[in-house]
N, C-alpha and C. Protein backbone atom coordinates (compact mmCIF):
# COMPACT_ATOMS: atom_id res chain seq x y z
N UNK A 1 76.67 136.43 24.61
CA UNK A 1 75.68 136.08 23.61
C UNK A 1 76.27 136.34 22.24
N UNK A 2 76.52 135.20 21.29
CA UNK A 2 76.43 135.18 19.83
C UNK A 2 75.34 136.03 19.19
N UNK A 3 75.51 136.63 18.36
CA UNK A 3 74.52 137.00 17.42
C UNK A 3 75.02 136.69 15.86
N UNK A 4 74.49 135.98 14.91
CA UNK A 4 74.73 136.03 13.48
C UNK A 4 73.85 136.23 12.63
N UNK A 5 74.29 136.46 11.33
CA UNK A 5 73.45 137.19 10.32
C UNK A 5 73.96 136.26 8.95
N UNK A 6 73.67 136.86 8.03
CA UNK A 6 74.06 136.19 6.94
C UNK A 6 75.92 136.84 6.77
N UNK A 7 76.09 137.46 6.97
CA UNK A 7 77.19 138.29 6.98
C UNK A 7 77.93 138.30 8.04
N UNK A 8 77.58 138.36 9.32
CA UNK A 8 78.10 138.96 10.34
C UNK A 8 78.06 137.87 11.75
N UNK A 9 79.13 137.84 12.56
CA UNK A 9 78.71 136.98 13.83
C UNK A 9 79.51 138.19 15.13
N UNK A 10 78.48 138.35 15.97
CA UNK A 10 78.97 139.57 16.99
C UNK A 10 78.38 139.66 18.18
N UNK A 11 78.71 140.44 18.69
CA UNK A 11 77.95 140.51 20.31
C UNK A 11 78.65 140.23 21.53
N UNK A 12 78.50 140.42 22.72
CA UNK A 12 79.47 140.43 23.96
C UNK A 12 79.47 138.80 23.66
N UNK A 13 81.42 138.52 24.09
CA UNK A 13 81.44 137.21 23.69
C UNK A 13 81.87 136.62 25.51
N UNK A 14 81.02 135.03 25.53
CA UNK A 14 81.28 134.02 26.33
C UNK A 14 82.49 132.94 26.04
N UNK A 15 83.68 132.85 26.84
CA UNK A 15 84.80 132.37 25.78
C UNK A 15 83.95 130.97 25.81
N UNK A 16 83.25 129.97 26.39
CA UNK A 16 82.69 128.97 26.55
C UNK A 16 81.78 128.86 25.44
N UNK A 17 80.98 130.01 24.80
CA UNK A 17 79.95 129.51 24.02
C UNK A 17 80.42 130.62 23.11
N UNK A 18 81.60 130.99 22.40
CA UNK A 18 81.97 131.25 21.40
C UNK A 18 82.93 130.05 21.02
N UNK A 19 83.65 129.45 22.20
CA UNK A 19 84.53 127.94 21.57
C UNK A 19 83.13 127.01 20.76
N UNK A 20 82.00 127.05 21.52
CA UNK A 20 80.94 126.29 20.98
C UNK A 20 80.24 126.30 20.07
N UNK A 21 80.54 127.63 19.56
CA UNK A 21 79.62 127.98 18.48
C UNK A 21 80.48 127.52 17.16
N UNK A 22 81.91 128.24 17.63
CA UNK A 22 82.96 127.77 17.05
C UNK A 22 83.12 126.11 16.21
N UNK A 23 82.75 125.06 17.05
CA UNK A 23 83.11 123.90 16.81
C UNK A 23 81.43 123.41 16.08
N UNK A 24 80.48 124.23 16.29
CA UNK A 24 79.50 124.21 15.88
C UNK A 24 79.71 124.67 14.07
N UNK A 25 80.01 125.29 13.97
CA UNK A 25 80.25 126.01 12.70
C UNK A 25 81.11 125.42 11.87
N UNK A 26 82.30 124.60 12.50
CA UNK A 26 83.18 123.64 11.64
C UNK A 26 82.51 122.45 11.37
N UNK A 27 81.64 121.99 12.13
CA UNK A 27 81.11 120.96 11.86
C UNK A 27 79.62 120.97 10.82
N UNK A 28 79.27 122.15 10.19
CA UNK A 28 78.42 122.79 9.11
C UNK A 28 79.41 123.61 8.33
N UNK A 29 80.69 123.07 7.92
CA UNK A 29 81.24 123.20 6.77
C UNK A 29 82.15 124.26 6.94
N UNK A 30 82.12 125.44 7.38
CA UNK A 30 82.75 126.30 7.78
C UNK A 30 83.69 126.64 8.63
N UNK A 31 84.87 127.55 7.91
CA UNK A 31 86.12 126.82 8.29
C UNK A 31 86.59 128.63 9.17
N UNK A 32 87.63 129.07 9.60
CA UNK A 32 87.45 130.15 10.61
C UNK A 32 88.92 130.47 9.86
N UNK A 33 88.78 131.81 9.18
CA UNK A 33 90.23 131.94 8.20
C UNK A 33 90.84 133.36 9.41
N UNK A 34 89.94 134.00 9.98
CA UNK A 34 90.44 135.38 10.70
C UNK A 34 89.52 135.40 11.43
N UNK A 35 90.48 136.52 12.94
CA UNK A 35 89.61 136.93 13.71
C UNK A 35 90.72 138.19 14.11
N UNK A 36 90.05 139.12 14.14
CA UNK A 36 90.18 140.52 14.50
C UNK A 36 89.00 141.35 15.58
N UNK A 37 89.87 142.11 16.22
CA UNK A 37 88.99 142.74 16.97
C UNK A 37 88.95 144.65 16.25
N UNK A 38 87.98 145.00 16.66
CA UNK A 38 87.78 146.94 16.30
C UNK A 38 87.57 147.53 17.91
N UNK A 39 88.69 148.36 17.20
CA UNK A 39 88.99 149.34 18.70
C UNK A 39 88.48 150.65 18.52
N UNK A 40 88.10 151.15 19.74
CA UNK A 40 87.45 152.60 20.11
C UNK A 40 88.42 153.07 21.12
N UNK A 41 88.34 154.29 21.40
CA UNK A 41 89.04 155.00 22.19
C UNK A 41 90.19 154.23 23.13
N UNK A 42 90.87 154.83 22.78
CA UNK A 42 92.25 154.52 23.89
C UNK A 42 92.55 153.24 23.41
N UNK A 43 92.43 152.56 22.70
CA UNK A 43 92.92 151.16 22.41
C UNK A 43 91.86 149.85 22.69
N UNK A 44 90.83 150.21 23.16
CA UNK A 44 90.19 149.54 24.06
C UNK A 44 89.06 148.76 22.61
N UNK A 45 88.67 147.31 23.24
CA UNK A 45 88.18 146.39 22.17
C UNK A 45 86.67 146.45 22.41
N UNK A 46 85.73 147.07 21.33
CA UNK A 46 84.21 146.37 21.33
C UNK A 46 83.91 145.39 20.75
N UNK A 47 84.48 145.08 20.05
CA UNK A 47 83.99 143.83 19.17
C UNK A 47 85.01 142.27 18.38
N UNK A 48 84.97 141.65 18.33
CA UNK A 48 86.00 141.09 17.42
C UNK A 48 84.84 140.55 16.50
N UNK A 49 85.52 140.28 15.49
CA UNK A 49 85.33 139.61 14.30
C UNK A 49 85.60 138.71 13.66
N UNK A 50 84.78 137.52 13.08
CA UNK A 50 85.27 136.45 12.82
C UNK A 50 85.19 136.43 11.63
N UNK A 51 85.84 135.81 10.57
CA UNK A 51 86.05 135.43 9.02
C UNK A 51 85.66 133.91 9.01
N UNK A 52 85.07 133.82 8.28
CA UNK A 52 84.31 132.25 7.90
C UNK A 52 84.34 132.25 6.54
N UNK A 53 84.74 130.98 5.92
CA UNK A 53 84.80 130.63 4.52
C UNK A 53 84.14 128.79 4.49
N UNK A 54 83.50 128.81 3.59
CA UNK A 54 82.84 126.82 3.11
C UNK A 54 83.06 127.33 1.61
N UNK A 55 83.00 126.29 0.54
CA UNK A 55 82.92 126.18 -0.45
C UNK A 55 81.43 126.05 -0.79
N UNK A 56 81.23 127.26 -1.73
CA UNK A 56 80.19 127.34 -2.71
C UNK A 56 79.20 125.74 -2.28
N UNK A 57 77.56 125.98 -2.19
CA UNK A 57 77.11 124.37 -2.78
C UNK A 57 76.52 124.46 -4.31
């Protein structure tokens, strides 16, 4: 499940409906500059993070 905010897009990811949301989001202007994940103990990944940029309207 996606979750987004004005700021933020997160939550346990589906690689199927994060590609979708993905191609969803380019196609409303927004372009995908980074993606990083944040690690907790031992190396291990909770979250990644996506960077989104559109030009100002």
């Amino acid at each position: 499940m996606l979750e987004a905010s004005r700021w933020f897009l997160g939550g346990k990811i589906d690689g199927n409906l994060f590609n979708d949301h993905l191609n969803k989001l380019g196609e409303e202007g927004w372009e995908l500059i980074s993606t990083f994940d944040t690690n907790f103990a031992h190396g291990g990944t909770r979250d990644v993070v996506a960077v989104f940029k559109r030009p100002a309207a």
